[in-house]
Protein backbone atom coordinates (compact mmCIF):
# COMPACT_ATOMS: atom_id res chain seq x y z
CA UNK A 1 76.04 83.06 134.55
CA UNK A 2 73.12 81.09 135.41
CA UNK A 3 72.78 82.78 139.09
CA UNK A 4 73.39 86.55 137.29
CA UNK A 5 70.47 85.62 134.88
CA UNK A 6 67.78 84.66 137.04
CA UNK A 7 69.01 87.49 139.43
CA UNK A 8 67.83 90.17 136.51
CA UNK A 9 64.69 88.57 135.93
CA UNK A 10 63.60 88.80 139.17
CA UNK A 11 64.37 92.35 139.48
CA UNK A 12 62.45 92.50 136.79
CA UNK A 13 59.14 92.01 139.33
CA UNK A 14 59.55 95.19 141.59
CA UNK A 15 60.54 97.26 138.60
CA UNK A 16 57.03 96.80 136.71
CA UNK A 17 55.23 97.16 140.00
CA UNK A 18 56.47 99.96 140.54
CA UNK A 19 56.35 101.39 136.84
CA UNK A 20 52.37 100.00 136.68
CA UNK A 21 51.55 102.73 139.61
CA UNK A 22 53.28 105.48 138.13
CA UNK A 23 51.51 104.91 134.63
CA UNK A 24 48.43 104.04 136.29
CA UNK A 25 48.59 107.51 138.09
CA UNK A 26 49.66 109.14 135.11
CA UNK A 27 47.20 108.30 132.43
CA UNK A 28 44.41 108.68 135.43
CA UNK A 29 46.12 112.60 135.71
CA UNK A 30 45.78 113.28 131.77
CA UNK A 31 42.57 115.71 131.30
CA UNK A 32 39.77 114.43 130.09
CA UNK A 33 38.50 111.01 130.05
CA UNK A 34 38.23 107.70 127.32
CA UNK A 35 33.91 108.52 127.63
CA UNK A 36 34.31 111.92 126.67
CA UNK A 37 36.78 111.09 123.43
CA UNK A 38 34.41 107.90 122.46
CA UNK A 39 31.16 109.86 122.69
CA UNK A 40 32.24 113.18 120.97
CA UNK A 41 29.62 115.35 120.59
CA UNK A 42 26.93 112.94 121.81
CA UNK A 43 28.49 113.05 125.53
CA UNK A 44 25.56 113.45 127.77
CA UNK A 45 25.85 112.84 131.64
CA UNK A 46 23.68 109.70 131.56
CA UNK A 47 25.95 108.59 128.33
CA UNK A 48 29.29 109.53 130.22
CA UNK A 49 28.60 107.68 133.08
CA UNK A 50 27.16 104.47 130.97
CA UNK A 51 30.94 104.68 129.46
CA UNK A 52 32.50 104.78 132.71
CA UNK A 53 30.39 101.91 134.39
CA UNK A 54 31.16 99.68 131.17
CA UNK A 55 34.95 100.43 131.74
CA UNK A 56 34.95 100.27 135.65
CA UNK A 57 35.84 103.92 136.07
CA UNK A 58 33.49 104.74 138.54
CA UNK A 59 35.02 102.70 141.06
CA UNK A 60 37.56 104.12 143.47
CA UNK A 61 41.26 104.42 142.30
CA UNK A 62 42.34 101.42 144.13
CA UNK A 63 39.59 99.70 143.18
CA UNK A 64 40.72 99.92 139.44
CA UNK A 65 44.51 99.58 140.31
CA UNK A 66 43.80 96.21 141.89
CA UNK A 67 41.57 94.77 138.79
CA UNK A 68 43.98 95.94 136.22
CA UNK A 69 46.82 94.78 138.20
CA UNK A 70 44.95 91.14 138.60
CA UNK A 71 43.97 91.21 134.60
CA UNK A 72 47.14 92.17 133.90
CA UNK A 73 49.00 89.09 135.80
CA UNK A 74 46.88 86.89 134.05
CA UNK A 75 48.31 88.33 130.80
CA UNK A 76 44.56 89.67 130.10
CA UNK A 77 45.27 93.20 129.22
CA UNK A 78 41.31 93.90 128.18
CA UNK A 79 40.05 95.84 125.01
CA UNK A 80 41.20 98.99 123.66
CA UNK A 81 38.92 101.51 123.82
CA UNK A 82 39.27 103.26 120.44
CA UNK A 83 39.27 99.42 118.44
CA UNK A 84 37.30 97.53 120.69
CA UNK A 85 40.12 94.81 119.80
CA UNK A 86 41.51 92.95 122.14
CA UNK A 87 44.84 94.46 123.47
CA UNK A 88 47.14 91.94 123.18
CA UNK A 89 45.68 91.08 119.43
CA UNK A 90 47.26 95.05 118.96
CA UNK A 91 50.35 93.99 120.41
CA UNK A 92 50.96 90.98 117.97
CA UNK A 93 49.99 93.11 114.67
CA UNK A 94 52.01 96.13 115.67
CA UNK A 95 55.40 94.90 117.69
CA UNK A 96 56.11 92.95 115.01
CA UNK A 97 56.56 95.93 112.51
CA UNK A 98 58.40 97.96 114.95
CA UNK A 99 60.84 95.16 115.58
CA UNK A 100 61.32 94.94 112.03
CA UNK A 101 62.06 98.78 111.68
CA UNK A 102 64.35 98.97 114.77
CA UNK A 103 66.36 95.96 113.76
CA UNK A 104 66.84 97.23 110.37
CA UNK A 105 67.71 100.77 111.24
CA UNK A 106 70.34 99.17 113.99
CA UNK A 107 71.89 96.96 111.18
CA UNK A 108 72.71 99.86 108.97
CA UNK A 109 73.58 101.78 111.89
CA UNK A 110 76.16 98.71 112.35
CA UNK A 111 77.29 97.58 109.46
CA UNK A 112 78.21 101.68 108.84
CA UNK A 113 78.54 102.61 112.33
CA UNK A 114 81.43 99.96 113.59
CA UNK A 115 83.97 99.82 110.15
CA UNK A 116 83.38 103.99 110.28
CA UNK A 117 84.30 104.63 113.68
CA UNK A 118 87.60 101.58 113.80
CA UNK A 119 88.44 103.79 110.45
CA UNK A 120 88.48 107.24 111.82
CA UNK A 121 90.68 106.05 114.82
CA UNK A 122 93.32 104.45 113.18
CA UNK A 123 93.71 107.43 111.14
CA UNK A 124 93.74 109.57 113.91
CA UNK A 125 94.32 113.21 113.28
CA UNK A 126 93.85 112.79 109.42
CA UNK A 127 91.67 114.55 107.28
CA UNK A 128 89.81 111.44 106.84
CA UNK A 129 89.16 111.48 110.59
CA UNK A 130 88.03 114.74 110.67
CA UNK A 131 85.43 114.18 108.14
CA UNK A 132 84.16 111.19 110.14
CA UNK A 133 83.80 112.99 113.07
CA UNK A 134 81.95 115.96 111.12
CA UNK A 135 79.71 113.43 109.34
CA UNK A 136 78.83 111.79 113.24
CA UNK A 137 77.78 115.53 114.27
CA UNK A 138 75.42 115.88 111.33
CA UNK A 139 73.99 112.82 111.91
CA UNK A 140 73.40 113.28 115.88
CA UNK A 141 72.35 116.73 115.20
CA UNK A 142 69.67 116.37 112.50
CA UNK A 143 65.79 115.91 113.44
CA UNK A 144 64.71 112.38 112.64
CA UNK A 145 61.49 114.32 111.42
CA UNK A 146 63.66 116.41 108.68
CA UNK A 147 65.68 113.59 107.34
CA UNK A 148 62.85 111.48 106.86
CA UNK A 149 60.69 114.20 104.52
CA UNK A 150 63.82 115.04 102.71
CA UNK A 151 64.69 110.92 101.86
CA UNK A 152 60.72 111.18 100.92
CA UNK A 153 61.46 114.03 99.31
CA UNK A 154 64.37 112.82 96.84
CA UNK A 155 64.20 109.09 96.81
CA UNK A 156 60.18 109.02 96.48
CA UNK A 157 59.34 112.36 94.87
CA UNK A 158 62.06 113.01 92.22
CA UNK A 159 63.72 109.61 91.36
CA UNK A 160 61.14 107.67 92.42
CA UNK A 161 62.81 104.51 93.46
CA UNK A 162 61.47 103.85 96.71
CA UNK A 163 57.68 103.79 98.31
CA UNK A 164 57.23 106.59 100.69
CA UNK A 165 54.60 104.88 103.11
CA UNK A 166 53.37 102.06 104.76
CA UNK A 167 55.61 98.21 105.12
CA UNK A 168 53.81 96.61 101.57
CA UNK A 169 52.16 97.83 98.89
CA UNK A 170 48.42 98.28 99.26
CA UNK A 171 47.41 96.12 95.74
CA UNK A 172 48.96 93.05 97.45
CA UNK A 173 46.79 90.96 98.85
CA UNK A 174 49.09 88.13 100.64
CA UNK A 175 48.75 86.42 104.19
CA UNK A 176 51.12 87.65 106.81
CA UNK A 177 50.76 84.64 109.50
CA UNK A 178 53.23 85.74 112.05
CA UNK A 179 53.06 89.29 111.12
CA UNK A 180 56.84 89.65 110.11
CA UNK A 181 56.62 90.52 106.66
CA UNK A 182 60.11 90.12 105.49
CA UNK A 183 60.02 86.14 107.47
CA UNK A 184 56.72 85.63 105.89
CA UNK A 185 57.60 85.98 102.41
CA UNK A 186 60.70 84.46 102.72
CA UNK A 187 58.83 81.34 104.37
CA UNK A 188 56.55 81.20 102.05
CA UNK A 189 59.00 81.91 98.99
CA UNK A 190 57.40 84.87 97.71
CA UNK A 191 59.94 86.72 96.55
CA UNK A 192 58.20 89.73 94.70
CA UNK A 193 56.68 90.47 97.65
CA UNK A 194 60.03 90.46 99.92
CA UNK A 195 61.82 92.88 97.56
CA UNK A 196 58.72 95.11 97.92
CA UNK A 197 58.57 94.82 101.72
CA UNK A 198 62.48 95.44 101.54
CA UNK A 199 61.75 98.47 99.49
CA UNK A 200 59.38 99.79 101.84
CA UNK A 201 61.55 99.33 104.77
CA UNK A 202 64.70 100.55 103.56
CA UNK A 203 63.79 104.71 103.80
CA UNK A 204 62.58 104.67 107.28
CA UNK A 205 65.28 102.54 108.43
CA UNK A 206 68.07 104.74 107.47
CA UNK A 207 65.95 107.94 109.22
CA UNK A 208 65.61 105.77 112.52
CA UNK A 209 69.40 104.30 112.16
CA UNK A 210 70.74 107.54 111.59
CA UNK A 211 71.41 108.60 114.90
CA UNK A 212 72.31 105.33 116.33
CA UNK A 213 75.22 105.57 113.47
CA UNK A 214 76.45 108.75 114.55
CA UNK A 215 76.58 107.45 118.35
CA UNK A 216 77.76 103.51 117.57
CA UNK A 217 80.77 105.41 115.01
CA UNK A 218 81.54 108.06 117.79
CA UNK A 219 81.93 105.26 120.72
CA UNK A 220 83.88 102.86 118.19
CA UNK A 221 86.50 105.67 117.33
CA UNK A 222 86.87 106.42 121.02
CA UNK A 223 86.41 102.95 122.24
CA UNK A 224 89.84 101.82 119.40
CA UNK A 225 91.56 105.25 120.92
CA UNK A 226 92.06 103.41 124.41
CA UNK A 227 92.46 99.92 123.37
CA UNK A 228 95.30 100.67 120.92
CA UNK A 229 97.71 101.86 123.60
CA UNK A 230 97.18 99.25 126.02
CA UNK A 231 100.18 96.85 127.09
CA UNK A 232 98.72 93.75 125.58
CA UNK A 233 98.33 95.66 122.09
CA UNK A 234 102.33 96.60 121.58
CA UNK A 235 103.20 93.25 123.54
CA UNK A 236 101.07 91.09 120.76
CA UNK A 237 102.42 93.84 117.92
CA UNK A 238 105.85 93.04 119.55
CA UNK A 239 105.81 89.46 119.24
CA UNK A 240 105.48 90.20 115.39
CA UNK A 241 101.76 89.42 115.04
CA UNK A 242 100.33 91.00 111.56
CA UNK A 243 98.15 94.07 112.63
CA UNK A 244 95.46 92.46 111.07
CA UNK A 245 95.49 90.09 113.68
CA UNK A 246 96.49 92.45 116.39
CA UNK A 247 92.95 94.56 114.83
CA UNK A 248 91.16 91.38 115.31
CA UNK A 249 91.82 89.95 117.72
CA UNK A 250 93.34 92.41 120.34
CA UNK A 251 92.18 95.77 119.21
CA UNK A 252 88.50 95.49 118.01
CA UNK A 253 87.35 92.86 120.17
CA UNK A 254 87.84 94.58 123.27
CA UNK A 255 86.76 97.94 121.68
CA UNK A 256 83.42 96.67 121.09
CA UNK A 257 82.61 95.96 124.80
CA UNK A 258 81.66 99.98 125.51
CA UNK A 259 79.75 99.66 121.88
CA UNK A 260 77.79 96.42 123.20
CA UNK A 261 76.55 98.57 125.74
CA UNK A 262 75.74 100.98 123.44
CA UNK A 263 74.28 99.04 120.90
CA UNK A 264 71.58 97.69 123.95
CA UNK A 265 70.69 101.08 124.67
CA UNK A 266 69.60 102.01 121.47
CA UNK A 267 68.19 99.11 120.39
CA UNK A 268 65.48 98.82 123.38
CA UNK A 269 64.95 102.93 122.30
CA UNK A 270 64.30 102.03 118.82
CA UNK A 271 61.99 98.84 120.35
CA UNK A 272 60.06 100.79 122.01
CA UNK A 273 58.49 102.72 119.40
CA UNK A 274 59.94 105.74 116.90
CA UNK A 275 56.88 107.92 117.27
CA UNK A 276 58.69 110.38 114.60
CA UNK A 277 59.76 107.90 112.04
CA UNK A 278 56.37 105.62 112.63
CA UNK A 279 54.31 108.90 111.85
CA UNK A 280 56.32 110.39 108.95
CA UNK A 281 56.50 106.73 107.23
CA UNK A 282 52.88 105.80 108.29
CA UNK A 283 54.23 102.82 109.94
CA UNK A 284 52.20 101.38 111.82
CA UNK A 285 54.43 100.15 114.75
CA UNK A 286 53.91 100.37 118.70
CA UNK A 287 54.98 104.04 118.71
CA UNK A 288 51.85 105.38 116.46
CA UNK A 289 49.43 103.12 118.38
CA UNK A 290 50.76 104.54 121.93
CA UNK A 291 50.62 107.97 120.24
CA UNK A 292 46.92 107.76 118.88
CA UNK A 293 46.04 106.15 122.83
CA UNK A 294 47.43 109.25 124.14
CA UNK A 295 44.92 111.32 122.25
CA UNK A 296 42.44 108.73 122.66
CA UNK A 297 42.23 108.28 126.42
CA UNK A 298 43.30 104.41 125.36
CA UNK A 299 43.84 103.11 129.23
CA UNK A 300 43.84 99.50 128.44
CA UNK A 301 46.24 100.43 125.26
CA UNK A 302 47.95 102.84 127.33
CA UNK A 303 48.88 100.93 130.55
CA UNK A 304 49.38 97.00 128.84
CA UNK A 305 52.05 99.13 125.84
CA UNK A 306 53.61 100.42 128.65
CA UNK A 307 54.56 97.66 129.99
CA UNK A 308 55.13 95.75 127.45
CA UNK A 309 57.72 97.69 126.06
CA UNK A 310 59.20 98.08 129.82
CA UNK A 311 59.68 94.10 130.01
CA UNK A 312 61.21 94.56 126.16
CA UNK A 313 63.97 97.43 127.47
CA UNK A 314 64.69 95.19 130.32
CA UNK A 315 65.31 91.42 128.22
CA UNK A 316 67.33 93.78 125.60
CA UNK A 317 69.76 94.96 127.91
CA UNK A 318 69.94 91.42 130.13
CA UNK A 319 70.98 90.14 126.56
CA UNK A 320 73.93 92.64 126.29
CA UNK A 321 74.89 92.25 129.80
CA UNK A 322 75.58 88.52 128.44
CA UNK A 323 77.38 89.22 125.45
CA UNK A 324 79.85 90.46 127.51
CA UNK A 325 81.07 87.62 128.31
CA UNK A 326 80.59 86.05 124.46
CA UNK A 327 82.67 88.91 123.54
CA UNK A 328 85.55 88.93 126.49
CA UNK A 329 85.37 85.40 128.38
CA UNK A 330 87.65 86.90 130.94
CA UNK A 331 84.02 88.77 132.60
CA UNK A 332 82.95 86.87 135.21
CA UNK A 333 79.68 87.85 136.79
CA UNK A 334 79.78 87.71 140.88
């Protein structure tokens, strides 16, 4: 296990090499150019090239690839542009409130997803099945853009139960230390302001966990399909076991090995930043700030996000490739 782990990591060196060219040669290829979007309607040619001496774009290409590529070992990822804050400052105040809005959207998609799908295959064929896979369609189908104004929309707007913006309520004025608002204010035992950073949370989660839900219930029901039928599952139902057990212990856990995989997947997606969600919730997670770079010419934002989030997918799905064997102790890794 030990051997398989270390393995990973150290693929883990050619792969951002590799992905720090192409998104070094892709920001360079996006028109226009960070002086032109700081300076506006000021840009003169001896203010445009004051910009680009202050940011070391007047140097040749390789030039710049071999100083951002030395900053960036060194865990120095410069100063954004836009902010003139320091990048990894960025990354500590906005990570944190995308991790809290992917986790939360993957534990509803979960805690729905998993009982949904085991459901919907053991009453295979039923009507009840049939609704479960027509509820899985809607829920792949539907724009995350659309299901997030209409929960605005009816939660917010007519009943008026839930905030429609932001992660806490702007009147608050309370420390967030680590930047984890829910672990914050239960650390610190302030529990008004949990239930209102709960509140806050709980409409964009269900837009982002939406479509993980439709594809965790879809791969459970298909996933229980298989297992059901194998030799070990009508030996163990043989033997007399009570098909709870047989569920438990036979059926389910060796379903959820194709879900684990799954469940990786769409966690390092929802990690690494739900523009859509971020933008109709005015979160402000890693997907908005990548989004305004974009527009801003951000490099330094731009190519340290990038990467950032790479090294994220990558640990994610190292951690499922373990649970694999928490889950089936049989998988051995060579």
């Amino acid at each position: 296990m030990l051997r398989f782990v270390v393995r990973r990591l150290l693929l883990l060196v050619p792969i951002l090499l590799g992905l720090s060219i192409l998104v070094f040669a892709w920001i360079r290829a996006l028109p226009g150019s960070p002086a032109d979007v700081l300076l506006g309607e000021r840009a003169t040619p001896a203010a445009i090239a004051r910009v680009r001496h202050e940011y070391g774009l007047d140097k040749p290409v390789y030039v710049q690839y071999f100083n951002y590529l030395k900053t960036t070992t060194s865990l120095d990822f410069g100063v954004s542009i836009a902010s003139r804050r320091k990048v990894t400052e960025e990354i500590g105040t906005r990570f944190p409130a995308t991790v809290e809005l992917a986790l939360s959207a993957m534990l509803f998609a979960l805690v729905l997803g998993i009982p949904l799908g085991f459901l919907t295959a053991k009453y295979y064929g039923s009507v009840g099945d049939q609704v479960g896979l027509l509820a899985s369609l809607i829920g792949i189908s539907i724009p995350i853009f659309f299901l997030g104004l209409m929960l605005k929309y009816v939660f917010s707007v007519k009943l008026g139960w839930l905030p429609s913006v932001g992660r806490i309520d702007v009147t608050r004025d309370v420390r967030h230390p680590t930047h984890f608002y829910v672990l914050d204010a239960i650390v610190t035992g302030d529990w008004s302001t949990l239930v209102d950073v709960l509140k806050h949370l709980i409409l964009p989660a269900i837009a982002l966990g939406t479509i993980p839900l439709a594809i965790v219930a879809r791969i459970t029901r298909a996933a229980v399909l298989d297992v059901q039928n194998e030799d070990y599952v009508r030996t163990a139902r043989a033997k007399g076991l009570s098909p709870f057990v047989v569920d438990e212990r036979h059926v389910l856990r060796n379903a959820l090995l194709p879900v684990s995989t799954i469940v990786g997947l769409q966690t390092g997606l929802l990690l690494s930043g739900a523009i859509l969600t971020e933008t109709v919730f005015a979160w402000p997670g890693i997907g908005t700030w990548l989004s305004e770079a974009i527009f801003n010419r951000d490099y330094p934002v731009l190519q340290a996000g990038i990467l950032f989030l790479a090294v994220v997918f990558v640990l994610v799905n190292l951690v499922v490739d373990i649970s694999y064997a928490l889950l089936n102790p049989r998988i051995r890794y060579s």
